[in-house]
Protein backbone atom coordinates (compact mmCIF):
# COMPACT_ATOMS: atom_id res chain seq x y z
CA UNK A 1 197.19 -76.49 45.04
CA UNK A 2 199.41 -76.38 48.02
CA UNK A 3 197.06 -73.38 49.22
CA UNK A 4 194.09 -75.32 49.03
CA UNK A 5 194.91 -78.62 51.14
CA UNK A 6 192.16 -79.30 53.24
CA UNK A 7 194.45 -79.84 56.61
CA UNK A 8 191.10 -78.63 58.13
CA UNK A 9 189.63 -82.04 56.96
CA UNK A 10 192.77 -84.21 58.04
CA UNK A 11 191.97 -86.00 60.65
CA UNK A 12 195.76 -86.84 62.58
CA UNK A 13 195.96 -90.19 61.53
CA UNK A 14 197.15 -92.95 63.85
CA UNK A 15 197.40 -95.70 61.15
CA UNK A 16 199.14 -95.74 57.24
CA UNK A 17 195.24 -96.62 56.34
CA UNK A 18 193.74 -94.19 57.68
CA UNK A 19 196.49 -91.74 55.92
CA UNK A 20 196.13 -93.72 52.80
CA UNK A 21 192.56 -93.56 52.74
CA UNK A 22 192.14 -89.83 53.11
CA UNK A 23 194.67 -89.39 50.30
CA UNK A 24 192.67 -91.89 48.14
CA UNK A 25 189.49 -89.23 48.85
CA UNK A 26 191.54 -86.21 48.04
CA UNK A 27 191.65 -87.52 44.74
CA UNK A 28 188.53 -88.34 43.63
CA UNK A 29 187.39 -84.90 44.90
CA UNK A 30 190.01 -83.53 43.14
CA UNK A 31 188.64 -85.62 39.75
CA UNK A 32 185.06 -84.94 40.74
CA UNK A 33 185.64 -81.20 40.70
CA UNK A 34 187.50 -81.20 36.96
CA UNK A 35 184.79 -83.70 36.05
CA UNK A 36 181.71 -80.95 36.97
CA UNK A 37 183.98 -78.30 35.38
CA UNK A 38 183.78 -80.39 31.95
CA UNK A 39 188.00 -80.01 32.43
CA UNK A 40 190.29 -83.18 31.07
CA UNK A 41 191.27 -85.18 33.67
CA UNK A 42 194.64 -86.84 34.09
CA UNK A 43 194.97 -89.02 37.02
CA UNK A 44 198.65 -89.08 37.56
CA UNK A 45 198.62 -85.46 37.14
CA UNK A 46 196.28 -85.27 40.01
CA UNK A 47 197.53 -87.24 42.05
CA UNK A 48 201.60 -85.38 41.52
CA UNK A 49 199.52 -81.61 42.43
CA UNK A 50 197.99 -83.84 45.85
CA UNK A 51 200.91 -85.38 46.49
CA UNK A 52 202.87 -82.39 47.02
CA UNK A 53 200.53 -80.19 48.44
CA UNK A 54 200.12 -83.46 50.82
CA UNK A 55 204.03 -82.58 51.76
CA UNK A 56 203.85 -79.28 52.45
CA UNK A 57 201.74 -79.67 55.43
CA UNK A 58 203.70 -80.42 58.57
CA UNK A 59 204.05 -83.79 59.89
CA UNK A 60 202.67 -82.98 63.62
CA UNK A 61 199.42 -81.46 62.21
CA UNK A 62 198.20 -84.60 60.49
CA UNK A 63 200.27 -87.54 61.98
CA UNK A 64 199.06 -88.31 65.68
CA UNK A 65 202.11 -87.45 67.86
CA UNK A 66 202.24 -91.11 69.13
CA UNK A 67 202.94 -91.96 66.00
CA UNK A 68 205.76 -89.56 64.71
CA UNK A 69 209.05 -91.23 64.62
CA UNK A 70 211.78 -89.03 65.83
CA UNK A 71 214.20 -88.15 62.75
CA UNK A 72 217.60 -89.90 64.31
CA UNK A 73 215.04 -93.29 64.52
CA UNK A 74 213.90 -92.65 60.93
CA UNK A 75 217.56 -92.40 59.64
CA UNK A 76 218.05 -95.64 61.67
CA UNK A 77 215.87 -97.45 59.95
CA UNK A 78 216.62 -96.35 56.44
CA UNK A 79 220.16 -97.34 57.03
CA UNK A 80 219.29 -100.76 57.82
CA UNK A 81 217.69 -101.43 54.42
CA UNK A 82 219.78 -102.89 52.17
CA UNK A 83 218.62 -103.54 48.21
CA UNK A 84 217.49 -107.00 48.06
CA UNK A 85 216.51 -109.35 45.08
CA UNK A 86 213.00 -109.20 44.89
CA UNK A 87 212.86 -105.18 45.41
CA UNK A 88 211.88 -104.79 41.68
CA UNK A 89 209.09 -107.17 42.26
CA UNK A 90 207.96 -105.18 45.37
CA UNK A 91 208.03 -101.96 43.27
CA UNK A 92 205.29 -103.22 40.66
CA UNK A 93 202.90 -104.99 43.58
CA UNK A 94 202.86 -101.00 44.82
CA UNK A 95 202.02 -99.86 41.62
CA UNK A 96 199.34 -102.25 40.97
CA UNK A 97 197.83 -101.97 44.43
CA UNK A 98 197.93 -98.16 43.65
CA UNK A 99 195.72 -97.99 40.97
């Protein structure tokens, strides 16, 4: 499916909502689609094949270059987080908010 990313569609998105919402899109035209082909449908399945081909595209053609953060400040931040008690909580409020 990597092929067949619309990067023609992608706007380069200045906010985690507009990324987020785009992705959301992708996969209900991705359902759609199996649905009018009368093919099963399995969601996470869908959304693993989107996800992936969503990687393969390069940051700087679909993230506005204001908002690209420079590796070096990425690995800054990462290394700042540190596990904290309520991180297992935080994991299932994603998941729910994902479905």
């Amino acid at each position: 499916m990597a092929e067949n990313f619309p990067i023609q569609q992608a706007p380069q998105f200045k906010t985690p909502e507009e990324e987020m919402s785009f992705l959301r899109g992708q996969l209900l035209k991705r359902e759609e689609e199996l649905k009018a082909k009368s093919m099963e449908i399995k969601k996470e399945e869908i959304a693993r094949e989107t996800i992936e081909a969503y990687k393969a595209v390069p940051t700087e053609k679909i993230i506005h270059p204001e908002k690209i953060i420079a590796p070096i400040e990425a690995k800054k931040i990462v290394l700042r987080l540190e596990p904290e008690a309520h991180d297992k909580k935080m994991e299932e409020l994603l998941s729910i908010m994902l479905q």
